[in-house]
Protein backbone atom coordinates (compact mmCIF):
# COMPACT_ATOMS: atom_id res chain seq x y z
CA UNK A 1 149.06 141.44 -66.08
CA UNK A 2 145.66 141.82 -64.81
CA UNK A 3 143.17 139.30 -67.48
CA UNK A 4 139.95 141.09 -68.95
CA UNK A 5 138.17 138.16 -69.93
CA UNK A 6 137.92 140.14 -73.46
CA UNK A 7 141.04 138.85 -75.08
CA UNK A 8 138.89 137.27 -78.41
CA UNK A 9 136.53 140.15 -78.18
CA UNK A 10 133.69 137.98 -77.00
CA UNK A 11 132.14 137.94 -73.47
CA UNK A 12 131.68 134.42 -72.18
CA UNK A 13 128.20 134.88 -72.10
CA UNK A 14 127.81 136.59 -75.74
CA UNK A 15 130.16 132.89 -76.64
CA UNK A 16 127.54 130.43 -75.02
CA UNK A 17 124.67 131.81 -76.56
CA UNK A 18 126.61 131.15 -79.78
CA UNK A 19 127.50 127.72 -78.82
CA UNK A 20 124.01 126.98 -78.66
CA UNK A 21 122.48 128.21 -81.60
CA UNK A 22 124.99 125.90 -83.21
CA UNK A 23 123.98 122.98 -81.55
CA UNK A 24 119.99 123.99 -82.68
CA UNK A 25 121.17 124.89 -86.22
CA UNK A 26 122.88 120.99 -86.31
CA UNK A 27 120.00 119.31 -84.73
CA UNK A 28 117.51 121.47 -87.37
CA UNK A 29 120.16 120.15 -90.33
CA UNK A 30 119.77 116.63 -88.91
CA UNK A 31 116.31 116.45 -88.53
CA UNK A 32 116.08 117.97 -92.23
CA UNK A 33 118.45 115.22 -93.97
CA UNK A 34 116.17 112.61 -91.69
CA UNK A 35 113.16 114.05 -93.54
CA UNK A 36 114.60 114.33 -96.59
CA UNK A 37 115.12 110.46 -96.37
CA UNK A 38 111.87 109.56 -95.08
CA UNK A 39 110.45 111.18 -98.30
CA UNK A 40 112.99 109.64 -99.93
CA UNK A 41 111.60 105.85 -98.64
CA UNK A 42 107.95 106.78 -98.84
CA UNK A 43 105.90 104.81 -101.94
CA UNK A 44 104.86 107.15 -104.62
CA UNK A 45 101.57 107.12 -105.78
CA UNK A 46 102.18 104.82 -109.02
CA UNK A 47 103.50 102.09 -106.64
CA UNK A 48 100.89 102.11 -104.00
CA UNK A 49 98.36 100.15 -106.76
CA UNK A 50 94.70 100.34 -106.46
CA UNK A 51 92.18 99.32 -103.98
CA UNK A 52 90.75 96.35 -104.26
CA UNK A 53 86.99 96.62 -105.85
CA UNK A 54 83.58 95.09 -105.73
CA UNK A 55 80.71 94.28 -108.25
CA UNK A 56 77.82 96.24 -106.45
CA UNK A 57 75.23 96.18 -108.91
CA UNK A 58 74.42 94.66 -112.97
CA UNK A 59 71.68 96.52 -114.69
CA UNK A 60 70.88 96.49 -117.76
CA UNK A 61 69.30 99.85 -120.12
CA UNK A 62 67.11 99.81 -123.15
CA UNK A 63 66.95 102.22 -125.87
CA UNK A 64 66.16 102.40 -129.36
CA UNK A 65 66.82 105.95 -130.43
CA UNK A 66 66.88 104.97 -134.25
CA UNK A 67 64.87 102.52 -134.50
CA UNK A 68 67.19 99.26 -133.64
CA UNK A 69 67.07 97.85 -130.14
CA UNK A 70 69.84 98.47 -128.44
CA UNK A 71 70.84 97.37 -124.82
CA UNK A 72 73.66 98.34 -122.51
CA UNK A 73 75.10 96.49 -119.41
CA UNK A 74 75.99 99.00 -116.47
CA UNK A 75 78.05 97.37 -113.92
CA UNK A 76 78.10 99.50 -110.61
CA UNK A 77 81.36 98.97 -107.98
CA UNK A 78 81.83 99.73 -104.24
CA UNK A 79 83.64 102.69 -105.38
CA UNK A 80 80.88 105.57 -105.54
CA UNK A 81 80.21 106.82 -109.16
CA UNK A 82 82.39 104.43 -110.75
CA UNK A 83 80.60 102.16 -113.11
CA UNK A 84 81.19 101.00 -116.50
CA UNK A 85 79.39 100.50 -119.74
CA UNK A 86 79.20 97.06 -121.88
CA UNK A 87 77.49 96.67 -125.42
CA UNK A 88 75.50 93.40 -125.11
CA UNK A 89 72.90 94.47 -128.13
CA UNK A 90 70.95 91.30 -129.69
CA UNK A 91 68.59 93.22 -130.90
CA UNK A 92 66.40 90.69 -132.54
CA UNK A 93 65.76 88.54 -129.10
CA UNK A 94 66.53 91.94 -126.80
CA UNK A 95 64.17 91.07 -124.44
CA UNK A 96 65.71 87.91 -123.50
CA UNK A 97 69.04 89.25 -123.10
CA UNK A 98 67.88 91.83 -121.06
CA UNK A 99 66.45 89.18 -118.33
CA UNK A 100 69.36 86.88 -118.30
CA UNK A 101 71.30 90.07 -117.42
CA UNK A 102 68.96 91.28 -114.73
CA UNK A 103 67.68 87.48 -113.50
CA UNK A 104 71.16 85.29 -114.13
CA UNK A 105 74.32 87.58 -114.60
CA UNK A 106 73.70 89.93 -111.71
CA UNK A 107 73.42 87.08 -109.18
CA UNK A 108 76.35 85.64 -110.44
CA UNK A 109 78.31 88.85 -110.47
CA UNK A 110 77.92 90.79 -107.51
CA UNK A 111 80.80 90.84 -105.07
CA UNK A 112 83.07 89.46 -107.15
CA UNK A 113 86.61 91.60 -107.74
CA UNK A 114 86.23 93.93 -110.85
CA UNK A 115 89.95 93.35 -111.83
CA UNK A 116 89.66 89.88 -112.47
CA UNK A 117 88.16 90.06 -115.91
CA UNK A 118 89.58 86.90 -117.51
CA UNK A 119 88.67 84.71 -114.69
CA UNK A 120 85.30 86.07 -114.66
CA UNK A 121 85.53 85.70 -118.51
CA UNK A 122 86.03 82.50 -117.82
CA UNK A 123 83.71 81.60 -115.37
CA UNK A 124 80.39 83.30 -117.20
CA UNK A 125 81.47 81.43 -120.46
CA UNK A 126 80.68 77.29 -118.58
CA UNK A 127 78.43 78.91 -115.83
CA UNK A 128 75.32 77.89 -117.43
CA UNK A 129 77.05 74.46 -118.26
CA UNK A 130 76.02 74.17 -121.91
CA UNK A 131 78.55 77.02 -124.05
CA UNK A 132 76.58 79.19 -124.38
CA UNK A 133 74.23 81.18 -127.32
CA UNK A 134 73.52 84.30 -128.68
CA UNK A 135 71.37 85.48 -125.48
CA UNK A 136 74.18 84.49 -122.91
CA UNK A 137 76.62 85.76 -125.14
CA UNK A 138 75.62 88.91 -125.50
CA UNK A 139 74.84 89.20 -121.88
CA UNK A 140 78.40 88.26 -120.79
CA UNK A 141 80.01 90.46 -123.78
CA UNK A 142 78.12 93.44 -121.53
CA UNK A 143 79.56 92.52 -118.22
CA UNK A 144 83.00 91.81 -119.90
CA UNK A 145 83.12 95.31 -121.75
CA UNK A 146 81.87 97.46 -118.76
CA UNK A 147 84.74 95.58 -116.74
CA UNK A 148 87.28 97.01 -119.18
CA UNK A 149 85.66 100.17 -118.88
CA UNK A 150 85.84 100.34 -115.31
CA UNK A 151 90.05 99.31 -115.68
CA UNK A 152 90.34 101.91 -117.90
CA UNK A 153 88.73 104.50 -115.49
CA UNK A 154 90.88 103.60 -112.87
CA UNK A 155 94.00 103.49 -114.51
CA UNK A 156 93.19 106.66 -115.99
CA UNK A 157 93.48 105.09 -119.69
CA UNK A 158 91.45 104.99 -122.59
CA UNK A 159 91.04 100.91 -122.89
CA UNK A 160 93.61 100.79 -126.35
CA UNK A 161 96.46 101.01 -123.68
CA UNK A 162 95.49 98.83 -121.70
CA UNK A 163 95.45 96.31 -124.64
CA UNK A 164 98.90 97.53 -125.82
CA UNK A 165 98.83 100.59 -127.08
CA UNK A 166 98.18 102.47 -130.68
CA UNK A 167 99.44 100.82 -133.69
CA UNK A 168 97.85 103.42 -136.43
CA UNK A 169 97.39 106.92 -135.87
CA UNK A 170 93.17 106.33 -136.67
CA UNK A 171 90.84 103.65 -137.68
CA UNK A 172 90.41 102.93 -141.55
CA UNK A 173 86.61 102.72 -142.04
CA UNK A 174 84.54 101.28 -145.35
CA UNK A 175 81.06 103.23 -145.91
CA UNK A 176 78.08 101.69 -147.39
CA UNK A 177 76.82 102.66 -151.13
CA UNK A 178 73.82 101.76 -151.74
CA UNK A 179 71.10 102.14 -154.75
CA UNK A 180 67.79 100.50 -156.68
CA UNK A 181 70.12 100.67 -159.34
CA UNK A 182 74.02 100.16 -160.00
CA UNK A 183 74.16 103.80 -161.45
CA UNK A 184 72.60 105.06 -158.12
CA UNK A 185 75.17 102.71 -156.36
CA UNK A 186 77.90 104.13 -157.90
CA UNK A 187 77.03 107.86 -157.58
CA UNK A 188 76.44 107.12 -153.63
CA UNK A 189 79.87 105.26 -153.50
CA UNK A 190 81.52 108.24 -155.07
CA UNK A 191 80.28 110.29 -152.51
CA UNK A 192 81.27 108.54 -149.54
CA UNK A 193 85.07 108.63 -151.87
CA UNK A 194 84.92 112.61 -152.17
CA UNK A 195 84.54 112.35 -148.26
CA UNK A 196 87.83 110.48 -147.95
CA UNK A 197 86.79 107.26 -147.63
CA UNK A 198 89.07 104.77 -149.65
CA UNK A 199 87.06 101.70 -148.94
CA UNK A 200 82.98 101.44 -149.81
CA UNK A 201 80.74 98.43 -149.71
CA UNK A 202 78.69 98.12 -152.67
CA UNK A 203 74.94 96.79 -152.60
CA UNK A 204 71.98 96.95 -154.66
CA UNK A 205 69.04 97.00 -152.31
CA UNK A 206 68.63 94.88 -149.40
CA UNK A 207 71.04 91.56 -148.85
CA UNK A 208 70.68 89.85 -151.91
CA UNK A 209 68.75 92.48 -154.36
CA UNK A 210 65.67 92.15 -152.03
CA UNK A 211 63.11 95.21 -152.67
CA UNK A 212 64.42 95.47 -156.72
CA UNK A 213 62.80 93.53 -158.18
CA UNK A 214 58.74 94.03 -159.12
CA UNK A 215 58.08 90.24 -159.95
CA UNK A 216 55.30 88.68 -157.62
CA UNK A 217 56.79 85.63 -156.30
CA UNK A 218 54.43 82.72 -156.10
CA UNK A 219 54.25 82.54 -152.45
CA UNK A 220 52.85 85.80 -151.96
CA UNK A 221 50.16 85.02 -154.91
CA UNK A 222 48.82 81.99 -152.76
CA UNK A 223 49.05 83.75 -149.55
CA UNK A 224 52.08 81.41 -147.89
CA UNK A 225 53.89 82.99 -145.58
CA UNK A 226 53.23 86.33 -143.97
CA UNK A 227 52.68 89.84 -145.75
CA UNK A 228 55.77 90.86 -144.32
CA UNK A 229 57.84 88.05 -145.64
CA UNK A 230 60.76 89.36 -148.07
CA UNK A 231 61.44 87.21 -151.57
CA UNK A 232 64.59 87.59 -152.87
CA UNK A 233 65.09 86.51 -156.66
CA UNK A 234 69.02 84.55 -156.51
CA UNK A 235 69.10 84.02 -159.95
CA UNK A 236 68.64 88.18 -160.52
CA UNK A 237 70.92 88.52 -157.87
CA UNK A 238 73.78 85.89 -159.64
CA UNK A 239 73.38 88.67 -162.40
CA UNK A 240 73.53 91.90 -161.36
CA UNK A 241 76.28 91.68 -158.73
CA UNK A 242 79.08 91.53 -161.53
CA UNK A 243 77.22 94.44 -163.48
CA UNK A 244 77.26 96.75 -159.97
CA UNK A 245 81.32 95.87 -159.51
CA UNK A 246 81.75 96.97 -163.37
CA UNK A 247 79.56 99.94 -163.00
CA UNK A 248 81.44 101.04 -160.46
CA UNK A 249 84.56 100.14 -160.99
CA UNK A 250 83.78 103.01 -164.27
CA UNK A 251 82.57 105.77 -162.20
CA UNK A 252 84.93 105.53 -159.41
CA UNK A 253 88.12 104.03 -160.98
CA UNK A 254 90.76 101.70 -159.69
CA UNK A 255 91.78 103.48 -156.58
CA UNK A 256 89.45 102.94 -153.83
CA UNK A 257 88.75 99.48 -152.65
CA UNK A 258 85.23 97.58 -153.03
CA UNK A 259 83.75 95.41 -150.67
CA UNK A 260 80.34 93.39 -150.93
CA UNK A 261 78.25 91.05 -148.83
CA UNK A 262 76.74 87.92 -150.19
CA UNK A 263 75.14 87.53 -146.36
CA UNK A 264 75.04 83.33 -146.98
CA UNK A 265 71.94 84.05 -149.16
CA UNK A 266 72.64 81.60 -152.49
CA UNK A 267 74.13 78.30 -152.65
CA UNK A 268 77.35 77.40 -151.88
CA UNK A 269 78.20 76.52 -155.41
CA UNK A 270 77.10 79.81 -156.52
CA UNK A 271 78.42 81.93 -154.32
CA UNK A 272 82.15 80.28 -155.28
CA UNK A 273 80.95 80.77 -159.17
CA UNK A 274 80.06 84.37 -158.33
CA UNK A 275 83.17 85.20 -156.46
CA UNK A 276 85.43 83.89 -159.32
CA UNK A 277 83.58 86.60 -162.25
CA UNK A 278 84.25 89.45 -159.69
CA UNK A 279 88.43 88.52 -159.83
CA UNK A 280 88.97 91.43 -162.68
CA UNK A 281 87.17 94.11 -160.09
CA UNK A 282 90.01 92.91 -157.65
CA UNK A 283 87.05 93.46 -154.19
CA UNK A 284 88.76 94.42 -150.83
CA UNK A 285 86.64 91.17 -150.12
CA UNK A 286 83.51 89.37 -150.55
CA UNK A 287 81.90 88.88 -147.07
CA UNK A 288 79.89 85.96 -145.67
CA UNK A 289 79.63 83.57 -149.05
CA UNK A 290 78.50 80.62 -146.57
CA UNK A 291 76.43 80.22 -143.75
CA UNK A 292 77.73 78.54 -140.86
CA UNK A 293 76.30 75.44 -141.88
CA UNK A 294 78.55 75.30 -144.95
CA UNK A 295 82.15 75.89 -143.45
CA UNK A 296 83.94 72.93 -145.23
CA UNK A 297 82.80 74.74 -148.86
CA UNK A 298 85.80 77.66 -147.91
CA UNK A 299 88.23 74.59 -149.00
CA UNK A 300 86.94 74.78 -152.49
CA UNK A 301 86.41 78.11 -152.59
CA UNK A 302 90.11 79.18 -151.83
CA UNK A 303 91.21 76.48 -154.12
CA UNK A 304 89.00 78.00 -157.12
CA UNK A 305 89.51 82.00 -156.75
CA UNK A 306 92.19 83.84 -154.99
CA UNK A 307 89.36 86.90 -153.96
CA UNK A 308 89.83 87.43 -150.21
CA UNK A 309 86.81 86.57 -148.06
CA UNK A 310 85.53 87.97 -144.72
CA UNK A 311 83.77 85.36 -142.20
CA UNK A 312 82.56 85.42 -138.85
CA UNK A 313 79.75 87.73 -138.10
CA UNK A 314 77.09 84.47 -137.28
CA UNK A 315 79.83 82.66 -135.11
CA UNK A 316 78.56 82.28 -131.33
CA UNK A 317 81.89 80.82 -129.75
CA UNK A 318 85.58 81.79 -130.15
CA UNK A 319 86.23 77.93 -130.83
CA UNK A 320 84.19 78.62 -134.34
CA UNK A 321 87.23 80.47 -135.53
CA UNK A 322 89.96 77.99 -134.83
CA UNK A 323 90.50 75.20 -137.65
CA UNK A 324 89.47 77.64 -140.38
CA UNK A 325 92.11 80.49 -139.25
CA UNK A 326 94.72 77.84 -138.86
CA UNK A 327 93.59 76.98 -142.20
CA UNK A 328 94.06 80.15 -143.61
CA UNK A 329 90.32 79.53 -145.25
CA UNK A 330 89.54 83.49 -144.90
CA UNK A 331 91.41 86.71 -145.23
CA UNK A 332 89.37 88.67 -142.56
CA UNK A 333 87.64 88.21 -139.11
CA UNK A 334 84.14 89.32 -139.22
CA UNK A 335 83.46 89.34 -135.25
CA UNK A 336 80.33 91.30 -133.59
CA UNK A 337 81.66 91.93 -130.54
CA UNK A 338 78.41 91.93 -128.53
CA UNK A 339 77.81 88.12 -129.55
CA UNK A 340 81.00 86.40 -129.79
CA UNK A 341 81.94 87.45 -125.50
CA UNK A 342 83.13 91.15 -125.72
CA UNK A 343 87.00 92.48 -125.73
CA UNK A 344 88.03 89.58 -124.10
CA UNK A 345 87.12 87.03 -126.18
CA UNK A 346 87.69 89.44 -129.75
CA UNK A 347 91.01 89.62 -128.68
CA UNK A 348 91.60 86.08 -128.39
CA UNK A 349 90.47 85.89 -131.91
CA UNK A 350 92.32 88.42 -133.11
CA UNK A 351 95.67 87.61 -131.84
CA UNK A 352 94.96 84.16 -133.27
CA UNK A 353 94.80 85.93 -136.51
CA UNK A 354 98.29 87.65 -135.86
CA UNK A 355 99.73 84.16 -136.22
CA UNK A 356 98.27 83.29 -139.67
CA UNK A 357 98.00 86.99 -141.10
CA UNK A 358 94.14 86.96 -141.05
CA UNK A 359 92.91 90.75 -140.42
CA UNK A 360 90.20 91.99 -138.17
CA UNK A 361 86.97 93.88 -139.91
CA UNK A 362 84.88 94.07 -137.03
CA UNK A 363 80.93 94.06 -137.69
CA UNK A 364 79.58 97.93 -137.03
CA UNK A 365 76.04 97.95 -138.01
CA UNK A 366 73.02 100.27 -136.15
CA UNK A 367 72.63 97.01 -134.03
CA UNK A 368 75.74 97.78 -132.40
CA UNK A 369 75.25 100.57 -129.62
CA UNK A 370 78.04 102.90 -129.34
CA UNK A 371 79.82 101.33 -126.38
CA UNK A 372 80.12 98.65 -128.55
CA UNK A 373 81.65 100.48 -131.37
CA UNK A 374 83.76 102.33 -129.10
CA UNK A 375 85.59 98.56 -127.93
CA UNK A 376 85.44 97.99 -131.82
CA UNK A 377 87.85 100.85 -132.18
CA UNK A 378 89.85 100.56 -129.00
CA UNK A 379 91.14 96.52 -130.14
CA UNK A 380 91.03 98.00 -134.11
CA UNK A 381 93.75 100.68 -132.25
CA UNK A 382 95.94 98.43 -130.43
CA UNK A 383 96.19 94.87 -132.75
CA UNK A 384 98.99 94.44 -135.58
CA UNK A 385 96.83 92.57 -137.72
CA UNK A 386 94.20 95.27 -138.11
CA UNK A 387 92.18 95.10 -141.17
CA UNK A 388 89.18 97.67 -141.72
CA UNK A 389 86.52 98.54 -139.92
CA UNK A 390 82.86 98.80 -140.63
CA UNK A 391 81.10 102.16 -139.67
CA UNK A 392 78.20 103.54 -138.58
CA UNK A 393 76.73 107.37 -138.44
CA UNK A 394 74.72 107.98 -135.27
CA UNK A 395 71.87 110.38 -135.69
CA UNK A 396 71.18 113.17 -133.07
CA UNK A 397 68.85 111.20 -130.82
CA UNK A 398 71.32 108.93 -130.77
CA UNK A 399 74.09 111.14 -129.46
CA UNK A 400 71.76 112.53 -126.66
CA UNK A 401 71.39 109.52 -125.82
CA UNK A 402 75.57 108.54 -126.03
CA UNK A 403 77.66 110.60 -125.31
CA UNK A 404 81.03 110.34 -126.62
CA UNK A 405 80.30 108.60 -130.06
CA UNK A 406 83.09 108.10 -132.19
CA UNK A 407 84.00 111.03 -135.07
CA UNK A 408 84.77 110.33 -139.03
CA UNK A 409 87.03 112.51 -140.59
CA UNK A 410 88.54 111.06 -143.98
CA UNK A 411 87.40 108.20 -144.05
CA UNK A 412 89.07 107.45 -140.44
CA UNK A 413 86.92 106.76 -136.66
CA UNK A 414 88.17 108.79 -134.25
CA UNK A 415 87.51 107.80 -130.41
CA UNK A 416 88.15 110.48 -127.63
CA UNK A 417 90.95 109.98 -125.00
CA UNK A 418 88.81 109.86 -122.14
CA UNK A 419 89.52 107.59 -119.57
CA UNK A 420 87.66 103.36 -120.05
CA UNK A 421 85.67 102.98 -123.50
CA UNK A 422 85.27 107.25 -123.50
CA UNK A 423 81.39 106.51 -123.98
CA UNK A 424 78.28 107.37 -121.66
CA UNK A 425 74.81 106.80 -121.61
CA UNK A 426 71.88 109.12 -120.78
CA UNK A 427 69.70 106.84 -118.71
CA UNK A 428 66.91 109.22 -118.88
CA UNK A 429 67.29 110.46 -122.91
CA UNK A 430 67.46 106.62 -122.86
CA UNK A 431 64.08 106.29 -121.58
CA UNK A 432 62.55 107.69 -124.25
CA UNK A 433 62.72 105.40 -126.87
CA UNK A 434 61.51 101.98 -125.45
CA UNK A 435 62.73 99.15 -127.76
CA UNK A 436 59.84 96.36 -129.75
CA UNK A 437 59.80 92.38 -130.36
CA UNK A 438 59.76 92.99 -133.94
CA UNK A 439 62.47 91.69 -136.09
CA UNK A 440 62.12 90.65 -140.14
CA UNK A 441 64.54 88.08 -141.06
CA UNK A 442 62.25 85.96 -142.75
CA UNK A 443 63.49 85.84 -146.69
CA UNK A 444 61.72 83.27 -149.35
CA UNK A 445 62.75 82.25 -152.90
CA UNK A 446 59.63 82.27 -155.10
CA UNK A 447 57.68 79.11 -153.78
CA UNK A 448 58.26 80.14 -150.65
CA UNK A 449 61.22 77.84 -149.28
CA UNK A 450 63.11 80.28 -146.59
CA UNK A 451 66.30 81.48 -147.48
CA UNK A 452 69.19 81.30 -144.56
CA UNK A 453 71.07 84.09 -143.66
């Protein structure tokens, strides 16, 4: 029988072209599963890390939009537009800070790795041999705050994560009452209460009653001293503080917690008499009784009065806190984080405190720039042993000049989630309020003898 070829209904040509769009169709499949596993082996973009950075530039910007000098450290990087901002405000010596930044720390920093905070931590802290004081200080906090900044900005985190993470959903923050008289104190601290605020400071006047009193002391009568120079009646002072706590203990009740400042300005002895009458007001605490002359009175104080005290605020090195915290001689770590080395060293401090159950109540005054309170709230977010936290309400000026100030709202600071610290500066807005040399510390009993803070 005579073979048609056509026996499976295909042609022999019609069954090579098949044949071969087989083989393409495998070799296609092939070459798919091979790039499917070369994706597969590629390093995603979490695991690749960053690219190593330089220090390119230190400068530091001046600005005193209300009235308190305020200076910022900006530390520029090889990586265009990246930079980050540092709080290194002294304000009553800013001058000098401002040329050890621009003379000392930007020789020392530039082209070293930004990354390596803690080393250059480290390094700044015995550069200048002798520890260093409240100039160098504050001019290394700057560096070491704009270095977290810059972290945070690259690893696309506000600075709390990088320290660990949120432990409280806000910041608790105390407000500040003040009054000529305890009756005016009491009707500003209720206030700041019917604003949500659960914890006020109480104080009549300035630090130690100055400005209310009337009495010409003697030193101003025989022209000792300067015009400017403040007197400050202690004796008054020993008075009236248990007549403010009582006066407001009756117009604000039980509920809300009452803090005061002694700010070193009596005797040792009487500041430890004074804190024992204010037991039956039960205070949050009583801040600064001692200067840091005076440490080795906290022994007899906590032996005498079981009022919790708040210490720190004048201490230049992170060594100051040691033997006291191990001590448990205070209750609360007052740090200002522009003089005692930046996040760095505050966090040394604080984690010190963890160990002992001593709480953090971080110094916020005017004379702390934004940036500053912004790594004030970032540590306050991410530490256990968080206390309370002082604050501060910027004006407008300010905030042109900031941007990216932290928010109250019941009596809590709120920071936004940007990226670093979350806080920028207006270089030009900046540039319109030049900062001064003049700073009034100078207090006086009666005959004139100065009075230490």
């Amino acid at each position: 029988m005579k073979k048609t070829g056509k026996a499976s209904g295909l042609s022999r040509r019609e069954a090579m072209k098949i044949i071969s769009a087989g083989s393409a169709a495998g070799l296609l499949g092939i070459n798919s599963g091979l790039g499917h596993l070369a994706r597969e082996k590629e390093t995603p973009q979490w695991a690749k890390g960053l690219p190593p950075l330089k220090i390119t530039n230190v400068k530091a910007i001046a600005t005193a939009p209300e009235g308190s000098n305020l200076v910022v450290v900006k530390v520029e990087t090889s990586e265009p537009g990246l930079y980050g901002l540092g709080c290194a405000t002294f304000t009553q010596r800013a001058f000098a800070v401002i040329e050890t930044i621009e003379k000392y720390m930007k020789d020392f920093c530039v082209g070293k790795d930004v990354d390596n905070i803690e080393d250059m931590w480290q390094s700044a802290f015995v550069s200048s041999y002798w520890r260093n004081g409240p100039v160098l200080n504050n001019a290394i906090s700057g560096i070491d705050m704009a270095l977290w900044d810059i972290k945070g900005k690259r690893a696309n985190m506000p600075v709390y994560q990088l320290l660990g993470g949120k432990c409280r959903v806000a910041v608790d923050c105390y407000a500040h009452a003040g009054g000529s008289t305890p009756e005016a104190v009491a009707e500003s601290a209720q206030r700041f209460i019917e604003q949500g605020f659960r914890h006020v400071r109480i104080q009549l006047g300035g630090y130690g009653g100055v400005g209310t009193t009337d009495k010409q002391p003697d030193f101003k009568a025989a022209g000792f001293g300067r015009e400017s120079d403040q007197y400050m009646d202690q004796q008054k002072y020993l008075k009236t503080v248990p007549v403010l706590f009582e006066t407001v203990r009756k117009k604000c009740g039980e509920d809300v917690e009452l803090l005061h400042d002694i700010h070193e300005r009596v005797e040792p002895i009487d500041a430890i008499n004074l804190i024992k009458s204010l037991e039956s007001y039960r205070p949050y605490f009583i801040e600064d009784p001692f200067s840091p002359e005076n440490m080795k009175w906290f022994r007899i104080l906590r032996n005498t009065t079981t009022v919790p005290v708040a210490m720190g605020e004048l201490f230049n090195n992170i060594n100051e806190f040691r033997d006291y915290m191990v001590e448990q001689l205070f209750d609360f770590i007052r740090i200002h984080i522009s003089q005692i080395g930046g996040i760095t060293a505050a966090m040394k401090v604080a984690r010190l405190g963890e160990w002992f159950n001593i709480r953090t109540a971080w110094h916020g005054p005017g004379d702390v720039s934004p940036v500053g309170h912004a790594a004030n709230a970032h540590i306050d977010l991410a530490v256990w042993n968080f206390g309370i936290q002082e604050s501060h309400f910027w004006n407008e000026r300010a905030q042109a000049v900031f941007q990216g100030c932290q928010t109250y709202k019941n009596g809590y600071m709120y920071i936004n989630e940007a990226p670093g610290l979350g806080v920028d500066i207006n270089e030009k807005e900046a540039a319109k309020y030049p900062i001064g040399t003049r700073s009034n510390w100078t207090v006086r009993k009666g005959d004139g003898t100065i009075i230490r803070p």
